[in-house]
C-alpha atoms as a PDB file:
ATOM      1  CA  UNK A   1       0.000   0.000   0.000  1.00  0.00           C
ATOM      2  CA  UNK A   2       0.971   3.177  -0.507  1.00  0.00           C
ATOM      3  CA  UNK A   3       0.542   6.612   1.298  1.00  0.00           C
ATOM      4  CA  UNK A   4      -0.641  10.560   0.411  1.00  0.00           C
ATOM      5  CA  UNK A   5      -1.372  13.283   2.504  1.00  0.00           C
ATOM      6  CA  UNK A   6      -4.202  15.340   2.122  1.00  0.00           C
ATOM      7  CA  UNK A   7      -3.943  19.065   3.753  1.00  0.00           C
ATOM      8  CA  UNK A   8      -7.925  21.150   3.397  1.00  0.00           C
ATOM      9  CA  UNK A   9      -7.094  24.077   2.678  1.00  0.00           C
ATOM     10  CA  UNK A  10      -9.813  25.526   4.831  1.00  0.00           C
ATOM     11  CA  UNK A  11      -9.626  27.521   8.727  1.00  0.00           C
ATOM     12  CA  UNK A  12      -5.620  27.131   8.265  1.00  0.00           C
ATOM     13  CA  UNK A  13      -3.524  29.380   7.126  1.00  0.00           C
ATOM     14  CA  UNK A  14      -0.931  28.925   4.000  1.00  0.00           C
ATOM     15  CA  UNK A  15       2.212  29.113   6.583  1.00  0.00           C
ATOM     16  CA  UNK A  16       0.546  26.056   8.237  1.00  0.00           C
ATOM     17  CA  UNK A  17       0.001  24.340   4.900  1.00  0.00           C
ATOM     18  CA  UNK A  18       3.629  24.994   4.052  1.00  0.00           C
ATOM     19  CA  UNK A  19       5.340  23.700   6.302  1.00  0.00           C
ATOM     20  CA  UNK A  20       2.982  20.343   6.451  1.00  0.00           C
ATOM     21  CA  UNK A  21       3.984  20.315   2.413  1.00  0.00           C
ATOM     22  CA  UNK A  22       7.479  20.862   3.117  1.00  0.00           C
ATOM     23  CA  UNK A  23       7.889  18.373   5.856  1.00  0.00           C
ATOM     24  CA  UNK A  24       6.110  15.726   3.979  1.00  0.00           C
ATOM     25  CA  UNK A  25       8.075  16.492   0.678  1.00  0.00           C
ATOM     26  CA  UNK A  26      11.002  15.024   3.047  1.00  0.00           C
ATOM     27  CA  UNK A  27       9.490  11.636   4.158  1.00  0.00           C
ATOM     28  CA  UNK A  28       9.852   8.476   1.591  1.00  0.00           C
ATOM     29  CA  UNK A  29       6.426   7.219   2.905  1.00  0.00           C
ATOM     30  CA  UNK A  30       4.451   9.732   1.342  1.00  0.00           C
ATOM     31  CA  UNK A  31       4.036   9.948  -2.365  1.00  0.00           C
ATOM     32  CA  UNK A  32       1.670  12.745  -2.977  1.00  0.00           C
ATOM     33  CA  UNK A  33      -0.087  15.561  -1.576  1.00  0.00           C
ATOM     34  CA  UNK A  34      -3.489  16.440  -1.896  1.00  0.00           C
ATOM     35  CA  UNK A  35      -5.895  19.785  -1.456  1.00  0.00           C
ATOM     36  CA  UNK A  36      -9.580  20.421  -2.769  1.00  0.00           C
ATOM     37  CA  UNK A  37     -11.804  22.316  -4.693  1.00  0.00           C
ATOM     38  CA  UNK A  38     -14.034  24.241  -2.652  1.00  0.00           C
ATOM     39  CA  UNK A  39     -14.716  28.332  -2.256  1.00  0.00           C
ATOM     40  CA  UNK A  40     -16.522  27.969   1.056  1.00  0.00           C
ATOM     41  CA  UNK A  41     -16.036  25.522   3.662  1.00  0.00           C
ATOM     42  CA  UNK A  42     -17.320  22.206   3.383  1.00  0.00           C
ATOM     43  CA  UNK A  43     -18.970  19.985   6.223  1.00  0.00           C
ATOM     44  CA  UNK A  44     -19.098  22.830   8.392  1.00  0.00           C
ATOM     45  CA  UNK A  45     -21.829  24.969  10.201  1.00  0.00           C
ATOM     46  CA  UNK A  46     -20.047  28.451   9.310  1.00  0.00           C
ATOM     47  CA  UNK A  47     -19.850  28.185   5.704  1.00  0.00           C
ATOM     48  CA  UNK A  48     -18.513  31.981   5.688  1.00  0.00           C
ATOM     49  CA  UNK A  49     -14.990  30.843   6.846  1.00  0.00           C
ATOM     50  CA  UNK A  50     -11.820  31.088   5.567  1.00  0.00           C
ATOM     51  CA  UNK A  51     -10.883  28.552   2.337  1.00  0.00           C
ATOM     52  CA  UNK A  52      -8.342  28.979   0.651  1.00  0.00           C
ATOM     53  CA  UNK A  53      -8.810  28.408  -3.478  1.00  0.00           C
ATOM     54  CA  UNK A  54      -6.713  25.260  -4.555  1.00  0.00           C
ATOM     55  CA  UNK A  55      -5.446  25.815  -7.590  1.00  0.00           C
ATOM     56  CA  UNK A  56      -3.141  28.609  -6.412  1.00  0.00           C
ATOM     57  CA  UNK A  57      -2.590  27.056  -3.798  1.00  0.00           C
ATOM     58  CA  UNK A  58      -1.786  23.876  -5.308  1.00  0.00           C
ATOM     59  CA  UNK A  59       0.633  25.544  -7.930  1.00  0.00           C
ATOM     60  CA  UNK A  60       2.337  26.977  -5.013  1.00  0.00           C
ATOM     61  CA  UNK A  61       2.795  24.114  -2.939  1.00  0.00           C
ATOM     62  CA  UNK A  62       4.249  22.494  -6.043  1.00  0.00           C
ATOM     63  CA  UNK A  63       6.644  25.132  -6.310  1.00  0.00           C
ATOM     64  CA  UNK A  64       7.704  24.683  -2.813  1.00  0.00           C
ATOM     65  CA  UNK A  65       8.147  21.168  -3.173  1.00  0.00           C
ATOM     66  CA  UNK A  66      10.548  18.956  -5.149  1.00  0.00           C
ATOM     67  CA  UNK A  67       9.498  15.348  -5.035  1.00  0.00           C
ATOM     68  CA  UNK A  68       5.528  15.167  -3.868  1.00  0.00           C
ATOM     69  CA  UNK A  69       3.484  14.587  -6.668  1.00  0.00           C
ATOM     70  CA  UNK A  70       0.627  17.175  -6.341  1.00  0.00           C
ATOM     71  CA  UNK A  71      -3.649  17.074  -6.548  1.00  0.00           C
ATOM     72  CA  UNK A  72      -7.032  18.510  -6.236  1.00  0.00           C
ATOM     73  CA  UNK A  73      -9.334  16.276  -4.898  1.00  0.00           C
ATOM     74  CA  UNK A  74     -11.232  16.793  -6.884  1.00  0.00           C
ATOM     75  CA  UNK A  75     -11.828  19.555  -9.113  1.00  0.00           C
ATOM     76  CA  UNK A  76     -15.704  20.711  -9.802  1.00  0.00           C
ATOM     77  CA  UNK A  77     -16.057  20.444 -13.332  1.00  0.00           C
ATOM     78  CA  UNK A  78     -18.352  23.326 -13.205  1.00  0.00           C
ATOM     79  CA  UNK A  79     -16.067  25.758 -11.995  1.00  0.00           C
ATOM     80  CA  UNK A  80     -14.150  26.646 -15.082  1.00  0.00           C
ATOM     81  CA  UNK A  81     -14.830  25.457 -18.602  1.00  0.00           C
ATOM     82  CA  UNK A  82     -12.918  22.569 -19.463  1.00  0.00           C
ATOM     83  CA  UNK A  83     -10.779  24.495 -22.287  1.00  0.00           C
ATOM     84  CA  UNK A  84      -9.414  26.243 -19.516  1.00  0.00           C
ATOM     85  CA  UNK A  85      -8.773  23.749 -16.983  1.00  0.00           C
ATOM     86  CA  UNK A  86      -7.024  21.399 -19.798  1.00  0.00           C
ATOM     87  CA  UNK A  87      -4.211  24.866 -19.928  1.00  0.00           C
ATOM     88  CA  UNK A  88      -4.383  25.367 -16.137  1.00  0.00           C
ATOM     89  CA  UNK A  89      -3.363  21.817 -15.820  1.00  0.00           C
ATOM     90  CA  UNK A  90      -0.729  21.255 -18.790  1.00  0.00           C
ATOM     91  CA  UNK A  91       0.968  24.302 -17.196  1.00  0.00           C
ATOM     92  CA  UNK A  92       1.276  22.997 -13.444  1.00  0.00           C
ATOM     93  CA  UNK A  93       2.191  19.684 -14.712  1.00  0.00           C
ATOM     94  CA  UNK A  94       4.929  21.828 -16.638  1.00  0.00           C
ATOM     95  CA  UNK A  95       6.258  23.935 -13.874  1.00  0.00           C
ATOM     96  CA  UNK A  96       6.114  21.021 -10.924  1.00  0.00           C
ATOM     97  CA  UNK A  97       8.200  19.235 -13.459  1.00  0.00           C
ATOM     98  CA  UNK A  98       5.663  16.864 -14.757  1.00  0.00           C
ATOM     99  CA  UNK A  99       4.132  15.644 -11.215  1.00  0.00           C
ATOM    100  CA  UNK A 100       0.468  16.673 -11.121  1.00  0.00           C
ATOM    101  CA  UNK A 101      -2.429  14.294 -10.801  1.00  0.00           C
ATOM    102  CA  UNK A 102      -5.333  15.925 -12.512  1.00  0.00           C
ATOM    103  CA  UNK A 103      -8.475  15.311 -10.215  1.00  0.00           C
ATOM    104  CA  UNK A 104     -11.689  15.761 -11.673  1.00  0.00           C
ATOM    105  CA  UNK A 105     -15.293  15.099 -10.869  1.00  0.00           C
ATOM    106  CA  UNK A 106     -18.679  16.513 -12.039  1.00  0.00           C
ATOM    107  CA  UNK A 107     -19.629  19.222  -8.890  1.00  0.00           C
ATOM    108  CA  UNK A 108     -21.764  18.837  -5.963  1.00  0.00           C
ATOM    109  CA  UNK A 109     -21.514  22.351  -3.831  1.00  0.00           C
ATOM    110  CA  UNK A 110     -24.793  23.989  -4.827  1.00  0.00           C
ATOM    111  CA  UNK A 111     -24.283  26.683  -1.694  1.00  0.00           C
ATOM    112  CA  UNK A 112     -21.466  28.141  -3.367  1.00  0.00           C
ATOM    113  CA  UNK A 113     -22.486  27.574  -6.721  1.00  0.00           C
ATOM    114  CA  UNK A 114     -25.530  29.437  -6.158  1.00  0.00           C
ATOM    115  CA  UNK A 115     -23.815  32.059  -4.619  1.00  0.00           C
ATOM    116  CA  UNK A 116     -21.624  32.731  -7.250  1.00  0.00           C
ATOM    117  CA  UNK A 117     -23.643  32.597 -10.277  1.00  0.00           C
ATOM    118  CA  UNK A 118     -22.576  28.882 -10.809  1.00  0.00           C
ATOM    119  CA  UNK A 119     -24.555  26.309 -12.715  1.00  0.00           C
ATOM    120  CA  UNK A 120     -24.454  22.925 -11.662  1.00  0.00           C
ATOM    121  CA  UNK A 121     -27.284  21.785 -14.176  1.00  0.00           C
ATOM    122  CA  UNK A 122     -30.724  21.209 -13.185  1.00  0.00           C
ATOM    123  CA  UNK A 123     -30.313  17.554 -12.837  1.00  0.00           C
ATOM    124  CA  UNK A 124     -27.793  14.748 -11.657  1.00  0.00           C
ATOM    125  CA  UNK A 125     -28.362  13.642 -15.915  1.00  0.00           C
ATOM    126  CA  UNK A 126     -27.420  16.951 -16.685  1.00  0.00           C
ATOM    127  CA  UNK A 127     -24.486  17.414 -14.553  1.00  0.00           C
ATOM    128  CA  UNK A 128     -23.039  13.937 -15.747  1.00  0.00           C
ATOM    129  CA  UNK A 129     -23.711  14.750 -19.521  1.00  0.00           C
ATOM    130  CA  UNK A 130     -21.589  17.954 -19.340  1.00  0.00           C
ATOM    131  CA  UNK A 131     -18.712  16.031 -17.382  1.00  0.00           C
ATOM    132  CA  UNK A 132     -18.668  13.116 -20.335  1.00  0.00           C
ATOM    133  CA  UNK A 133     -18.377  16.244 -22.523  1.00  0.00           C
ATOM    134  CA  UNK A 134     -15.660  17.862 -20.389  1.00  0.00           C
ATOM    135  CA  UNK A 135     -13.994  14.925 -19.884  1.00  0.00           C
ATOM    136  CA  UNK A 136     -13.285  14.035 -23.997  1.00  0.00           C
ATOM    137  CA  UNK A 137     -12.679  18.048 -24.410  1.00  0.00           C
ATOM    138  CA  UNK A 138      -9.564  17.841 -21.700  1.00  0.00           C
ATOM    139  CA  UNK A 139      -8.080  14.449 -22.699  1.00  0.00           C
ATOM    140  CA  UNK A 140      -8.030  15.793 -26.297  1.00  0.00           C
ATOM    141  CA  UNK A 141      -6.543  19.283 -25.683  1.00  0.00           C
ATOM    142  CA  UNK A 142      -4.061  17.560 -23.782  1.00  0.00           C
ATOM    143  CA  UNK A 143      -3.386  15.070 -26.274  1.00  0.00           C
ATOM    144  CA  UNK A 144      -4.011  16.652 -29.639  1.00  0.00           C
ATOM    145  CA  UNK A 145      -2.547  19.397 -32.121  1.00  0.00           C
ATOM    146  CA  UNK A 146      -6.243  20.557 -32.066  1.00  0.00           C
ATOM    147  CA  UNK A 147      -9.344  19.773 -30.134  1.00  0.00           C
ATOM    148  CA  UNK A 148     -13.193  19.850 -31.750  1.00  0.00           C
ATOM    149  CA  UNK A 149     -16.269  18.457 -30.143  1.00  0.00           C
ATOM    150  CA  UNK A 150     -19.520  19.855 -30.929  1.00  0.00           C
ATOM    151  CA  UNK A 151     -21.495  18.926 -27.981  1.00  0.00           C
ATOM    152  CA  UNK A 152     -25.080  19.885 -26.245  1.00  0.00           C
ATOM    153  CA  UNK A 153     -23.183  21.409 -23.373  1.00  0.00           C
ATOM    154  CA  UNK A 154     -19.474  22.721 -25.036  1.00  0.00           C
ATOM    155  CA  UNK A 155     -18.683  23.500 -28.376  1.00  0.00           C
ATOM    156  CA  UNK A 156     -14.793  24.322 -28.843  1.00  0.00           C
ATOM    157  CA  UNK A 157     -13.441  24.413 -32.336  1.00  0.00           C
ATOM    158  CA  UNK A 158      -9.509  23.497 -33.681  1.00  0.00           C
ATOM    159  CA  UNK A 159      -8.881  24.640 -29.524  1.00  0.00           C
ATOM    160  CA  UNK A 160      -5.100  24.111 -28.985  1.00  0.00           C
ATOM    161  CA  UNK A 161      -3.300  23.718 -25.590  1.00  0.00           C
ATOM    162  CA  UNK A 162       0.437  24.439 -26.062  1.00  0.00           C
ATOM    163  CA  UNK A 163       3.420  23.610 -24.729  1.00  0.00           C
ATOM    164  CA  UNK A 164       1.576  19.902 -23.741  1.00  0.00           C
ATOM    165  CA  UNK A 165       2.416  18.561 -20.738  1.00  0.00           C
ATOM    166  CA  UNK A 166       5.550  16.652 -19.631  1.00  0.00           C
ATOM    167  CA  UNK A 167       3.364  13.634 -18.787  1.00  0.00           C
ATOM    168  CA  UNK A 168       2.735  11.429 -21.796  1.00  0.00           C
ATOM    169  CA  UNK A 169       0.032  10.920 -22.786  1.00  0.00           C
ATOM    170  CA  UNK A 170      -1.797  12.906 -20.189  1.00  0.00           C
ATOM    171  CA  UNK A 171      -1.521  13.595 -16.318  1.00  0.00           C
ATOM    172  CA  UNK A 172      -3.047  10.769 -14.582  1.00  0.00           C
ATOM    173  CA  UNK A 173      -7.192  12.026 -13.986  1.00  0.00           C
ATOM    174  CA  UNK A 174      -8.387  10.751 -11.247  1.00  0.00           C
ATOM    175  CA  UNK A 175     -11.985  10.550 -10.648  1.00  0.00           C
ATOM    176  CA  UNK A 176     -13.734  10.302  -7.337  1.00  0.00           C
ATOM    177  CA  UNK A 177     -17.200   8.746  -6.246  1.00  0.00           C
ATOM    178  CA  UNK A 178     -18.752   5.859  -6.018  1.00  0.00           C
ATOM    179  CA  UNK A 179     -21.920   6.770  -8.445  1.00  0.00           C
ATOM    180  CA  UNK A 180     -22.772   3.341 -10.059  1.00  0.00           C
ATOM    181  CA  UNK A 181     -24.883   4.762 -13.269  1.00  0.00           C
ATOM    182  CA  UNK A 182     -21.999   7.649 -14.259  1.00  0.00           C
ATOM    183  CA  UNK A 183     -19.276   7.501 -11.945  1.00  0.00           C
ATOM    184  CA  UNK A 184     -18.180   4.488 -12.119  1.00  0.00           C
ATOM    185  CA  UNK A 185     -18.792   4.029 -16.152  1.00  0.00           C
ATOM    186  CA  UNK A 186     -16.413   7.374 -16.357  1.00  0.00           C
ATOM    187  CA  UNK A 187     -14.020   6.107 -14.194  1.00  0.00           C
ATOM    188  CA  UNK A 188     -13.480   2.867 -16.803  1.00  0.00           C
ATOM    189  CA  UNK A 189     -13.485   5.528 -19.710  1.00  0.00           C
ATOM    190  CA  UNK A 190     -11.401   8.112 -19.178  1.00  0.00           C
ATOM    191  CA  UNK A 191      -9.280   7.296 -15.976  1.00  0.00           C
ATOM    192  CA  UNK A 192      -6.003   6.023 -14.294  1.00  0.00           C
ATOM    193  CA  UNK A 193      -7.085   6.820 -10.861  1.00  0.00           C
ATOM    194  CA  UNK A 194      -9.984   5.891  -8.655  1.00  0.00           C
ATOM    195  CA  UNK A 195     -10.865   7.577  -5.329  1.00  0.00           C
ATOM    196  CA  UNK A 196     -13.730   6.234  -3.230  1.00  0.00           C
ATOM    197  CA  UNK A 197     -14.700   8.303  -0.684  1.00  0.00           C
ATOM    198  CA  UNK A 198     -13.985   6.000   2.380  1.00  0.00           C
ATOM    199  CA  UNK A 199     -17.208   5.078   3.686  1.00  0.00           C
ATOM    200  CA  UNK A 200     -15.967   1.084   4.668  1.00  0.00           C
ATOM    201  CA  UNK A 201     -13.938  -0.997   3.040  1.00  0.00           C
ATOM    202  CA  UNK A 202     -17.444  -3.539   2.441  1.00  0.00           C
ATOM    203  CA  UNK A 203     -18.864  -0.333   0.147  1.00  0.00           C
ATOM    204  CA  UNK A 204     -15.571  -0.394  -1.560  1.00  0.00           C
ATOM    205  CA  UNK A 205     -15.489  -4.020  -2.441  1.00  0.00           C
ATOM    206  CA  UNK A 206     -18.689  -3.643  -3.738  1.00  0.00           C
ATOM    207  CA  UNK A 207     -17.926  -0.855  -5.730  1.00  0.00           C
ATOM    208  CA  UNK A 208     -14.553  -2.543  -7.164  1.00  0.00           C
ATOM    209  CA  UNK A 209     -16.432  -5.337  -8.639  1.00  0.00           C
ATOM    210  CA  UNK A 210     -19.011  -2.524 -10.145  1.00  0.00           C
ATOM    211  CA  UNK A 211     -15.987  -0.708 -11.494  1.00  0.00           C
ATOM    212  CA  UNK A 212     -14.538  -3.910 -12.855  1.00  0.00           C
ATOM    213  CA  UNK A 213     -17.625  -4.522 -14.897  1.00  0.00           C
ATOM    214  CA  UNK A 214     -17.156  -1.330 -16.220  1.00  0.00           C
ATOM    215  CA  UNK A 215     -13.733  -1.606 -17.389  1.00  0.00           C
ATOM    216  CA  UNK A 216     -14.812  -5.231 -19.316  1.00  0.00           C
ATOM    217  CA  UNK A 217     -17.954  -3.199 -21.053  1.00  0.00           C
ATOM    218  CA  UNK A 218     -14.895  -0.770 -22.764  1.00  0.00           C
ATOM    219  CA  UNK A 219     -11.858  -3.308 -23.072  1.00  0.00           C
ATOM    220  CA  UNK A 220     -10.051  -1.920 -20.544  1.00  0.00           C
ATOM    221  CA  UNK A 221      -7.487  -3.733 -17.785  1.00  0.00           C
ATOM    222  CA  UNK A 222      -9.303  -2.322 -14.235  1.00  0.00           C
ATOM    223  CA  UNK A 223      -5.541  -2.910 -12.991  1.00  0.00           C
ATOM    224  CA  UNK A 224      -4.283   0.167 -15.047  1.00  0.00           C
ATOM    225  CA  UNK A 225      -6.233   2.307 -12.455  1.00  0.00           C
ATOM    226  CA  UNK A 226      -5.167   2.843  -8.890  1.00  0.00           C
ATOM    227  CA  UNK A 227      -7.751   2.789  -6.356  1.00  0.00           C
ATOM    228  CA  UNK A 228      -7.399   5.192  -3.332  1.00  0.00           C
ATOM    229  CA  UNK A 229      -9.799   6.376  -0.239  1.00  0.00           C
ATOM    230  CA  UNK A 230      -9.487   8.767   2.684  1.00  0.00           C
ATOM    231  CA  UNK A 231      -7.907   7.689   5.308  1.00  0.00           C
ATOM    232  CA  UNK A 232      -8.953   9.874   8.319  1.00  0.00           C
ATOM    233  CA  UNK A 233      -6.308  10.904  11.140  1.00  0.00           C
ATOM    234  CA  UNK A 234      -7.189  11.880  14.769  1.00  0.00           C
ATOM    235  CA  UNK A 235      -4.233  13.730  16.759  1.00  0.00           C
ATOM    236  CA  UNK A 236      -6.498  12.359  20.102  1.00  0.00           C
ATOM    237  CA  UNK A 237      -6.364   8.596  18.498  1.00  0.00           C
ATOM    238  CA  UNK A 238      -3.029   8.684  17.147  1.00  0.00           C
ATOM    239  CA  UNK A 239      -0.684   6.976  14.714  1.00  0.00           C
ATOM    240  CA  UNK A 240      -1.586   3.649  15.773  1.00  0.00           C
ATOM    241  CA  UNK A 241      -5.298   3.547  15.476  1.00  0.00           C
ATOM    242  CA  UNK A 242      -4.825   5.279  11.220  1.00  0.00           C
ATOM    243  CA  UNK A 243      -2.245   1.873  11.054  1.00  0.00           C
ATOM    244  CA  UNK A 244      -4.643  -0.125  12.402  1.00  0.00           C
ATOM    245  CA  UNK A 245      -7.109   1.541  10.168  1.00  0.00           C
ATOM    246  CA  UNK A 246      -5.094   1.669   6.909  1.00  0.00           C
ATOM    247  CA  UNK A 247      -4.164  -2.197   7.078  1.00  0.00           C
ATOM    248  CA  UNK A 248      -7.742  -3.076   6.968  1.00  0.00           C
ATOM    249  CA  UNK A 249      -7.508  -1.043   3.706  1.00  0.00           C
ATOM    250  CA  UNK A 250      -4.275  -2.593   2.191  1.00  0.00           C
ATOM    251  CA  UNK A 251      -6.028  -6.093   3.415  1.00  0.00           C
ATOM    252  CA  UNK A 252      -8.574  -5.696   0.707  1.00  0.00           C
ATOM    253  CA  UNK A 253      -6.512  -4.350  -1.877  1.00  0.00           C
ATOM    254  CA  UNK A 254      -6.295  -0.438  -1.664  1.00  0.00           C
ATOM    255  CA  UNK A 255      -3.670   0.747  -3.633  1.00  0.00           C
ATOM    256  CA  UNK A 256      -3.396   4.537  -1.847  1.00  0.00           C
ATOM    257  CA  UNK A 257      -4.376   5.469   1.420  1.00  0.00           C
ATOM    258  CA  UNK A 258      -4.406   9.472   1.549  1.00  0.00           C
ATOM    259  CA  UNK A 259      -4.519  10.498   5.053  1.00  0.00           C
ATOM    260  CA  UNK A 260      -6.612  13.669   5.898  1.00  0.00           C
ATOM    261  CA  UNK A 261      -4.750  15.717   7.952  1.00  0.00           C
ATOM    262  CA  UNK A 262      -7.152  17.743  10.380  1.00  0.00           C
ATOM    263  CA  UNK A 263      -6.689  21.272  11.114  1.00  0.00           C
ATOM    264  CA  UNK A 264      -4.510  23.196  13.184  1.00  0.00           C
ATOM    265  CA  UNK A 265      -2.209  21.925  10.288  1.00  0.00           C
ATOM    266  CA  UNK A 266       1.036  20.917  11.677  1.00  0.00           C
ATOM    267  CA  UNK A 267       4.691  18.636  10.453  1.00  0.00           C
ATOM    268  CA  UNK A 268       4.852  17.460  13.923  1.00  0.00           C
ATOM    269  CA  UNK A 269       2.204  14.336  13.259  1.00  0.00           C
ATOM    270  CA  UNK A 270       4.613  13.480   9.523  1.00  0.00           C
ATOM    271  CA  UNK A 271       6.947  11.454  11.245  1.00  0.00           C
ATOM    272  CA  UNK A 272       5.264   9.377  13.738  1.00  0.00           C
ATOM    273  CA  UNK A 273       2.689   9.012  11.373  1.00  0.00           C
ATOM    274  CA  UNK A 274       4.696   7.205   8.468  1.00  0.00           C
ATOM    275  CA  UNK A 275       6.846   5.393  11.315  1.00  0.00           C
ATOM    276  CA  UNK A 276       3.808   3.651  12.038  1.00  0.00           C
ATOM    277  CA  UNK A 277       2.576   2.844   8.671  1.00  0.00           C
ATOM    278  CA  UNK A 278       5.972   1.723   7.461  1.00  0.00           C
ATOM    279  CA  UNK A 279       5.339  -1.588   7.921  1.00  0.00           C
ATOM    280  CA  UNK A 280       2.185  -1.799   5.607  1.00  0.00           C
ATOM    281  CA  UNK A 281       4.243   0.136   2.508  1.00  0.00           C
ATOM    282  CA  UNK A 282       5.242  -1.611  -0.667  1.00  0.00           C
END
């Protein structure tokens, strides 16, 4: 199993999220580090706190960093058109040296898409349509001299994306959720990395079989994806009970544990952390 961190970049501050980034960057054990894609805090009951954007911040934690490879987890689709995402994300991948993971799914906010003018789509169909779209529009822009797909949601026309990035073919995209109709179907089409959200490892297993079935219905080898969850950390619980909890994980198969680190952000918890997971890494 292998490890990730994953640092919210919400009620912290970027000196905190530095120096977690920096830390980390240092320790073997971790491969990757992680933020999200959120303009408001999520899962809390003051939604008017701080949140940092994590694109920016991503670029800059890349920039700070040498070896990490670097994600949003994930990025709403609906955010930006996908023309523009496809350059955002040829250009980090260019400037961290070809190390980003490219993190996508289809949206689910609709308090701060509301509040800032954002359209989801009126419908889960809707939202899932325009992803499919989004998806083929990225993967060719990064791929291609030119990109055109006329589609009921985008319509982009000999679009180029130059200098491509330094990962060939593509960035990895990693899609996360465990949706069985659209998810899960797009996850088999269009990516090399799987995150389930972390419910149990029983919903997991479930899912992998679902996203195996998938993979046969388009010709395509499930084990060319890497499956990951959230693994949650607990300063009160300690080291021992995330091992304890990550080796039920690597047990069933997980290929990437990526550890949530709470808030006040701190490099203090790195090293006893990955001392105790050592023994499940390979």
């Amino acid at each position: 199993m292998r490890f990730a961190i994953k640092t919210s970049p919400q009620y912290t501050t970027w000196d905190d999220m530095l120096a977690v980034w920096r830390a980390a960057d240092d320790i073997d054990l971790f491969e990757s580090g992680w933020t999200f894609d959120h303009f408001y805090p999520i899962f809390s009951a003051d939604s008017s706190g701080p949140c940092l954007e994590g694109w920016v911040t991503l670029t800059a934690l890349a920039q700070a960093t040498t070896r990490l490879r670097v994600g949003v987890l994930v990025t709403g689709m609906p955010y930006r058109h996908p023309t523009v995402l496809a350059n955002m994300a040829a250009t980090l991948d260019i400037v961290s040296g070809g190390r980003l993971e490219l993190g996508i799914g289809a949206g689910w906010n609709q308090e701060e898409a509301d509040a800032y003018g954002i359209d989801l789509g009126s419908s889960l169909t809707e939202r899932f349509d325009r992803f499919d779209e989004a998806c083929e529009i990225i993967v060719g822009m990064l791929t291609q001299p030119t990109t055109t797909v006329a589609g009921r949601h985008y319509r982009v026309t000999d679009a180029y994306c130059e200098p491509k990035p330094v990962q060939r073919p593509h960035p990895p995209i990693c899609i996360g959720g465990t949706g069985e109709k659209r998810t899960l179907p797009a996850v088999a089409r269009w990516a090399q990395h799987w995150n389930h959200p972390g419910t149990s490892v029983a919903d997991w297993k479930a899912k992998i079989e679902v996203l195996h079935g998938c993979c046969a219905s388009v010709g395509r080898d499930p084990s060319e994806i890497t499956t990951s969850t959230h693994l949650r950390f607990s300063p009160d619980d300690g080291p021992g009970a995330l091992a304890e909890s990550a080796a039920e994980w690597a047990e069933a198969g997980l290929d990437l544990g990526i550890i949530s680190l709470p808030t006040p952000h701190t490099p203090s918890v790195l090293e006893p952390m990955a001392e105790a997971l050592q023994p499940l890494a390979g």
